[in-house]
C-alpha atoms as a PDB file:
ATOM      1  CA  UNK A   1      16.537  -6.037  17.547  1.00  0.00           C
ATOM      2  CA  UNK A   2      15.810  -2.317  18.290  1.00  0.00           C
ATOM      3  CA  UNK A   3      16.521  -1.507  14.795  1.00  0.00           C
ATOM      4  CA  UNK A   4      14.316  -4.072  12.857  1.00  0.00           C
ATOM      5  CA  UNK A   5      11.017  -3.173  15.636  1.00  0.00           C
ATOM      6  CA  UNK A   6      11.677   0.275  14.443  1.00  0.00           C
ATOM      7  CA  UNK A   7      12.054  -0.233  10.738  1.00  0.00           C
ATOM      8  CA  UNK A   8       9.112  -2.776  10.799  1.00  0.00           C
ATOM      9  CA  UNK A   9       7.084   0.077  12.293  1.00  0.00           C
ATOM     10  CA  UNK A  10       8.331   2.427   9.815  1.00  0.00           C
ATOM     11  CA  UNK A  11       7.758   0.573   7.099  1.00  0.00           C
ATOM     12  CA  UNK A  12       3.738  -0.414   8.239  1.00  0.00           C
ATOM     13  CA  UNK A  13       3.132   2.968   8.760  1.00  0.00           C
ATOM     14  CA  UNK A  14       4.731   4.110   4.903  1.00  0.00           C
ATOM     15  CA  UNK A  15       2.337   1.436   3.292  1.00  0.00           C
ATOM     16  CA  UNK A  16      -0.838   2.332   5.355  1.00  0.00           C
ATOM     17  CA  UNK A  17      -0.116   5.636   4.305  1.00  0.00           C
ATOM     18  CA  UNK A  18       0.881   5.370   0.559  1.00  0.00           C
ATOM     19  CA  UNK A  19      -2.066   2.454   0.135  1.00  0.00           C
ATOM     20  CA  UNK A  20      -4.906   4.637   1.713  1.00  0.00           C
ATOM     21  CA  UNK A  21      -3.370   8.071   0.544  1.00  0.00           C
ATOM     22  CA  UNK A  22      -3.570   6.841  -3.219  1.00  0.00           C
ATOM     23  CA  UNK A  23      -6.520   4.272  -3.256  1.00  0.00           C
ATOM     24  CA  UNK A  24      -8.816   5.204  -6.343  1.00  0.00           C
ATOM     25  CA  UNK A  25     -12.006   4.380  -4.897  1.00  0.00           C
ATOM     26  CA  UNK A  26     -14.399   4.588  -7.893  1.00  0.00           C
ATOM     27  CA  UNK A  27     -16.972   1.559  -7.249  1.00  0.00           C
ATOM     28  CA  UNK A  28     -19.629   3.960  -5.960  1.00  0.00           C
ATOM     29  CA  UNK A  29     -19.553   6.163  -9.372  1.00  0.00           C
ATOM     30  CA  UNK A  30     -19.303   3.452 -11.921  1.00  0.00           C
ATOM     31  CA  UNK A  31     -15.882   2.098 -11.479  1.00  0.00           C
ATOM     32  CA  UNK A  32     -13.279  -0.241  -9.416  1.00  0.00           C
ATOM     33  CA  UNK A  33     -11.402   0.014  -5.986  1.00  0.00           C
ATOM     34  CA  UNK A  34      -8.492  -0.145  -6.536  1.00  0.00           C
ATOM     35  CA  UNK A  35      -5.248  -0.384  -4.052  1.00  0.00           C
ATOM     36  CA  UNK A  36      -1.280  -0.248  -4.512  1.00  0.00           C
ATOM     37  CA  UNK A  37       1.126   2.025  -5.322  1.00  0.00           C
ATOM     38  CA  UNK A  38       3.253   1.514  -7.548  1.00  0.00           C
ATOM     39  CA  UNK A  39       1.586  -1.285  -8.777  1.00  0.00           C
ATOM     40  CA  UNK A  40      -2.165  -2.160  -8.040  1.00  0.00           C
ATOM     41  CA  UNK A  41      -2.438  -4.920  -5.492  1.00  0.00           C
ATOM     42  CA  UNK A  42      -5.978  -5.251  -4.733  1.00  0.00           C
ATOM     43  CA  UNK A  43      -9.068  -4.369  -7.115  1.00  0.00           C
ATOM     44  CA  UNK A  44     -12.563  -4.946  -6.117  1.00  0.00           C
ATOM     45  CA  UNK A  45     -14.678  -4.813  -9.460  1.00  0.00           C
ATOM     46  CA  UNK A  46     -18.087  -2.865  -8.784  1.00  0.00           C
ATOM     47  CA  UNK A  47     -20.168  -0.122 -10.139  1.00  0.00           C
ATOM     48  CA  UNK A  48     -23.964   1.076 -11.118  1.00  0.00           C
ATOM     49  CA  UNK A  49     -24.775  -2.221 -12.783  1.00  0.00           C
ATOM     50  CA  UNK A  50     -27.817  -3.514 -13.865  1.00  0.00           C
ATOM     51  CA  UNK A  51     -28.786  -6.232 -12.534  1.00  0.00           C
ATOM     52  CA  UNK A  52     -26.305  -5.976  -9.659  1.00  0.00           C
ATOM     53  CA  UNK A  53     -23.418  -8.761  -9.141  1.00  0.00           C
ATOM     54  CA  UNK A  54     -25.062 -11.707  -6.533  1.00  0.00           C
ATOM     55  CA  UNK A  55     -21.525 -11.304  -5.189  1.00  0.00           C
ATOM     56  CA  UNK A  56     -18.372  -8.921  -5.000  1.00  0.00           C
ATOM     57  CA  UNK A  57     -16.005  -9.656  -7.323  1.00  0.00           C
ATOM     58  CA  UNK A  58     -12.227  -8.899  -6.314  1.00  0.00           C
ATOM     59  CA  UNK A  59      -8.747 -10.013  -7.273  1.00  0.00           C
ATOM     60  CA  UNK A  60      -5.831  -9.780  -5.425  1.00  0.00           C
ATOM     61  CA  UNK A  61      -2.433  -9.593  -6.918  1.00  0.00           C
ATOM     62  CA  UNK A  62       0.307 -11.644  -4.722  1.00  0.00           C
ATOM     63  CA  UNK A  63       3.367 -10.524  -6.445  1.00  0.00           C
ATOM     64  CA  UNK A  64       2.318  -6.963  -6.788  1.00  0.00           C
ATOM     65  CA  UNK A  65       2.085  -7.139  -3.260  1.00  0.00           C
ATOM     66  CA  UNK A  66       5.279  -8.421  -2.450  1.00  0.00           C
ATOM     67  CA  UNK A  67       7.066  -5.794  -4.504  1.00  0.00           C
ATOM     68  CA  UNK A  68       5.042  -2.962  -2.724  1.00  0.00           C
ATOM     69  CA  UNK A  69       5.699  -4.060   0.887  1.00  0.00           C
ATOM     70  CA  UNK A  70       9.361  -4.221  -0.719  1.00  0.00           C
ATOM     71  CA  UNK A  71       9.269  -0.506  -1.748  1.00  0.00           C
ATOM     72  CA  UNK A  72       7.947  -0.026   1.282  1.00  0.00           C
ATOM     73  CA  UNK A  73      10.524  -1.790   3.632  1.00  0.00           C
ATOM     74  CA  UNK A  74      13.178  -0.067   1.105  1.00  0.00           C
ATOM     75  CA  UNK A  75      11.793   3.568   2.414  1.00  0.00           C
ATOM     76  CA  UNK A  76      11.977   2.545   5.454  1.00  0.00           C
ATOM     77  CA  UNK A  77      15.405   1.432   5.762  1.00  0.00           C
ATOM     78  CA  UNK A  78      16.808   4.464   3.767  1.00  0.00           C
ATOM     79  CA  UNK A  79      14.752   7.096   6.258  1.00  0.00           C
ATOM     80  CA  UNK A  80      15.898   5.200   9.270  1.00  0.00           C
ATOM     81  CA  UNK A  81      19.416   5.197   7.859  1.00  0.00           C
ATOM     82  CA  UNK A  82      19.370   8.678   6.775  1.00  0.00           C
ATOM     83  CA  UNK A  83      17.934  10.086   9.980  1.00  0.00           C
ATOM     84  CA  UNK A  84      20.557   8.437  11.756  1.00  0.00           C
ATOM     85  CA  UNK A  85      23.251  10.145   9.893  1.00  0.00           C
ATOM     86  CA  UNK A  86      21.778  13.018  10.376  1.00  0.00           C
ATOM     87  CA  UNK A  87      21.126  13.251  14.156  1.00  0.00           C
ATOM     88  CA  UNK A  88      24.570  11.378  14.377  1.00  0.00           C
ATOM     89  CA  UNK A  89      26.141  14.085  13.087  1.00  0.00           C
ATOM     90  CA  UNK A  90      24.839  16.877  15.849  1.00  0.00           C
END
């Protein structure tokens, strides 16, 4: 149980880090938000427009998602695993 609190941890922390770390946040300049790495998850359509949109327009990609928090749980498991090798091995 331990190990699965610990990887779960691990693996919230990678995509906090990896999502905010490579977020292209363009809406202010004349662009799109835009969230996900390797795939984009999230996008929230925006920019200098004239007139402005009555309301934000966003779309979220479920799948995309799915196969980041995958990556994510992936990384995880193989730095768990791997620093357990290596601090077994001391």
């Amino acid at each position: 149980m331990k190990k699965i609190i610990t990887i779960g941890i691990l693996g919230t922390i990678i995509f906090a880090a990896i999502t905010f770390l490579t977020a292209n946040l363009d809406s202010r300049y004349d662009g799109n938000d835009e969230y996900g790495f390797p795939v984009t998850f999230f996008i929230r359509y925006g920019g200098m427009e004239a007139p402005p949109p009555s309301a934000e327009l966003t779309k979220v990609l479920y799948f995309n998602l799915a196969f980041d928090i995958v990556i994510c749980i992936i990384l995880a498991i193989s730095i768990f695993m791997g620093c357990k090798i290596f601090l077994g091995k001391r």
